[in-house]
C-alpha atoms as a PDB file:
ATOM      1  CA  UNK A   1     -10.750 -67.082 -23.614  1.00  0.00           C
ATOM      2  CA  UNK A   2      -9.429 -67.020 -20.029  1.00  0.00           C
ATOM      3  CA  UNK A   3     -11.964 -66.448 -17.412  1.00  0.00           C
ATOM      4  CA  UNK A   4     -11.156 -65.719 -13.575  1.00  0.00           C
ATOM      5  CA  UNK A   5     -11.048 -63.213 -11.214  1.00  0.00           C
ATOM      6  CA  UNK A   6      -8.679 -60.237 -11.205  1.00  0.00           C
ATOM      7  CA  UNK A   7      -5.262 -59.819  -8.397  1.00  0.00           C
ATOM      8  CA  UNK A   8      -3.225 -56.408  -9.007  1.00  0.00           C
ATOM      9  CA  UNK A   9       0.666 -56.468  -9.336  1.00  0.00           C
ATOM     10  CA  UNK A  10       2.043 -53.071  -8.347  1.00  0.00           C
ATOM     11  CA  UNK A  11      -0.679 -50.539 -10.103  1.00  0.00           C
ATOM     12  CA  UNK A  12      -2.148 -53.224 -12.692  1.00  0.00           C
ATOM     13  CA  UNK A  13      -4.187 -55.416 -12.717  1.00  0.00           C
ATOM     14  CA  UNK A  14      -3.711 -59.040 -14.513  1.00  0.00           C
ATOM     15  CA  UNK A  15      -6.177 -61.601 -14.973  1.00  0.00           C
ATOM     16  CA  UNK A  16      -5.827 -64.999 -12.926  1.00  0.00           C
ATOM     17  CA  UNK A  17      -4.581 -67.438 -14.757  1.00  0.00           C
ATOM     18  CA  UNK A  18      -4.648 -70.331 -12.745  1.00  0.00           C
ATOM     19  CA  UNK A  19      -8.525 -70.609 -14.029  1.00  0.00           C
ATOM     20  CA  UNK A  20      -7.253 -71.130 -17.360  1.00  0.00           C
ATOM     21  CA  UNK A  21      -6.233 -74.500 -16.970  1.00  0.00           C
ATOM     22  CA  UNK A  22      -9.998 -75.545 -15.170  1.00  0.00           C
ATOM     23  CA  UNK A  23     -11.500 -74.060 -18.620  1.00  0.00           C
ATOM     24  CA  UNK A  24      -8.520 -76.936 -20.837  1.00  0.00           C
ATOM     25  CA  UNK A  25      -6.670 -74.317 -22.016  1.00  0.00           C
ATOM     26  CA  UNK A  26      -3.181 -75.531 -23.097  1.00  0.00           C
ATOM     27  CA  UNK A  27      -2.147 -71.937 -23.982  1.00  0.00           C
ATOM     28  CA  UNK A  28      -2.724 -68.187 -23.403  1.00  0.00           C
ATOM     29  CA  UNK A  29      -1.565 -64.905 -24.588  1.00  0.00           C
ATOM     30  CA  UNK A  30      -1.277 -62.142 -22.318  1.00  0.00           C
ATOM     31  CA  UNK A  31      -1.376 -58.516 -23.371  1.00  0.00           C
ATOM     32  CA  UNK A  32      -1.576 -55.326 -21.322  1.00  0.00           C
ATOM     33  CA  UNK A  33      -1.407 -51.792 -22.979  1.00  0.00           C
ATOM     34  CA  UNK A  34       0.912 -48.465 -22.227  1.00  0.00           C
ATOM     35  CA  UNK A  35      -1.804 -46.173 -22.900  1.00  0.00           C
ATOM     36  CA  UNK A  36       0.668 -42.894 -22.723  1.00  0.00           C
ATOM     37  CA  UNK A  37       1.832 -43.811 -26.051  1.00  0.00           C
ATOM     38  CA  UNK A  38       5.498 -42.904 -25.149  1.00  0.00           C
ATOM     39  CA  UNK A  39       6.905 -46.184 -25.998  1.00  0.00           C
ATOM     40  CA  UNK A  40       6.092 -49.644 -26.267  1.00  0.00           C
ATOM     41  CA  UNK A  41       8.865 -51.115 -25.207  1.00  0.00           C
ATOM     42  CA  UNK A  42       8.612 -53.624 -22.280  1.00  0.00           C
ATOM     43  CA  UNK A  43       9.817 -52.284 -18.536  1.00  0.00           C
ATOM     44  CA  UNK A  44      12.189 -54.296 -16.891  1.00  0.00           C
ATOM     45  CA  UNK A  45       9.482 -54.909 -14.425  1.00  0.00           C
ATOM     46  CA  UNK A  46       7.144 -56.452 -17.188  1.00  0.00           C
ATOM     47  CA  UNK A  47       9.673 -57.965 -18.698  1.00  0.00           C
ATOM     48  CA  UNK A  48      10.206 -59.653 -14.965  1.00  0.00           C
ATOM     49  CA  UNK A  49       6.579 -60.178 -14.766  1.00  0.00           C
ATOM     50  CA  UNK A  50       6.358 -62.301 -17.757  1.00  0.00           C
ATOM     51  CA  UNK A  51       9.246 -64.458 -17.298  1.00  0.00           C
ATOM     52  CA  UNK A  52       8.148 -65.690 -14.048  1.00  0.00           C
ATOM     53  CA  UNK A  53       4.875 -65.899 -15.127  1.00  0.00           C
ATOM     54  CA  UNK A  54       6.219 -68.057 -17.581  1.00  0.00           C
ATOM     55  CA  UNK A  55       7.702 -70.436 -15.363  1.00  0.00           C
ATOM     56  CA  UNK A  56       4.830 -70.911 -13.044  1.00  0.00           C
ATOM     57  CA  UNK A  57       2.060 -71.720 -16.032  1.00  0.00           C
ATOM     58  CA  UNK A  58       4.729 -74.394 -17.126  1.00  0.00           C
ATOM     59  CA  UNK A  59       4.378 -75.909 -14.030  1.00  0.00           C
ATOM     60  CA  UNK A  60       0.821 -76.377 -14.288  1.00  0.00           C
ATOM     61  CA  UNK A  61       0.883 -77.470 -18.085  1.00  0.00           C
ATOM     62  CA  UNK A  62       0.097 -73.724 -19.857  1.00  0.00           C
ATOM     63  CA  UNK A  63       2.315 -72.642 -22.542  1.00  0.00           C
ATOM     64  CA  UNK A  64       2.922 -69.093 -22.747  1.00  0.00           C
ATOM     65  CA  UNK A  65       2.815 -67.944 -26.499  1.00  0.00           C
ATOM     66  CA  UNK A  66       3.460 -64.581 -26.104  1.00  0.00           C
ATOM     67  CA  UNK A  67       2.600 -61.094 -24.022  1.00  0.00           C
ATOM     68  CA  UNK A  68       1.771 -58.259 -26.128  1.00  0.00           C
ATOM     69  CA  UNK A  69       2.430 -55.071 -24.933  1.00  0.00           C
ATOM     70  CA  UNK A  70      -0.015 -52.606 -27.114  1.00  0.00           C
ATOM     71  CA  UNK A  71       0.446 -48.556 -27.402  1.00  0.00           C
ATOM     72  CA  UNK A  72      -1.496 -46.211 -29.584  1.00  0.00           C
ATOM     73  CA  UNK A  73       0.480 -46.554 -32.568  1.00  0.00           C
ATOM     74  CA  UNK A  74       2.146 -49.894 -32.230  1.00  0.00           C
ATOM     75  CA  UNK A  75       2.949 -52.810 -30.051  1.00  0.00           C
ATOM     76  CA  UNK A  76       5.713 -54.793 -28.844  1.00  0.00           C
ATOM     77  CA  UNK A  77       6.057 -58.973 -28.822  1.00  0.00           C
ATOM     78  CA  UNK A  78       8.306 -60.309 -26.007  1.00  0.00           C
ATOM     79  CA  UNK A  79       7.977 -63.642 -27.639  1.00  0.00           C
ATOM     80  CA  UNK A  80       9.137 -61.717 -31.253  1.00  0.00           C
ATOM     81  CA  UNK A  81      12.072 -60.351 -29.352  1.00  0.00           C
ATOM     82  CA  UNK A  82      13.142 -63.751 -26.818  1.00  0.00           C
ATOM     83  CA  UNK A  83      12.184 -62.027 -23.619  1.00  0.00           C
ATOM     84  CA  UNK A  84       9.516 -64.960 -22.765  1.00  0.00           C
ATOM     85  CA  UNK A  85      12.484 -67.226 -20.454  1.00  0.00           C
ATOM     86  CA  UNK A  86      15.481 -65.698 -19.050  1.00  0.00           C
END
């Protein structure tokens, strides 16, 4: 479970992660949803987003296992399709 307190990133709003690692938590998984249903493919800004996520929770000892990006009918894996690291 991550607790923390919420910042916003353009119009969403992400949980901070920096409290994970207080809590011992050696790895997270993100998700956010695209609630339109018109695709679940990843923007290029989330796509963005997660990689330099990525980078800063390996600096502080947090593995990123994936981010989950869920629609109505489906969901998309960035980890499934290699979009975790540049």
């Amino acid at each position: 479970m991550i607790c923390g307190h919420n910042f916003h990133y353009g119009c969403r709003t992400f949980s901070n992660y920096s409290n994970s690692s207080i809590v011992n938590t050696p790895r997270i998984i993100i998700a956010h949803n695209h609630p339109s249903g018109r695709s679940d493919e990843p923007s290029q800004n989330d796509i963005t987003f997660t990689q330099n996520l990525n980078k800063i929770l390996k600096m502080v000892g947090i593995e990123l296992i994936d981010s989950i990006i869920v629609s109505p009918n489906s969901y998309y894996s960035l980890a499934d399709n290699r979009l975790l690291s540049e």
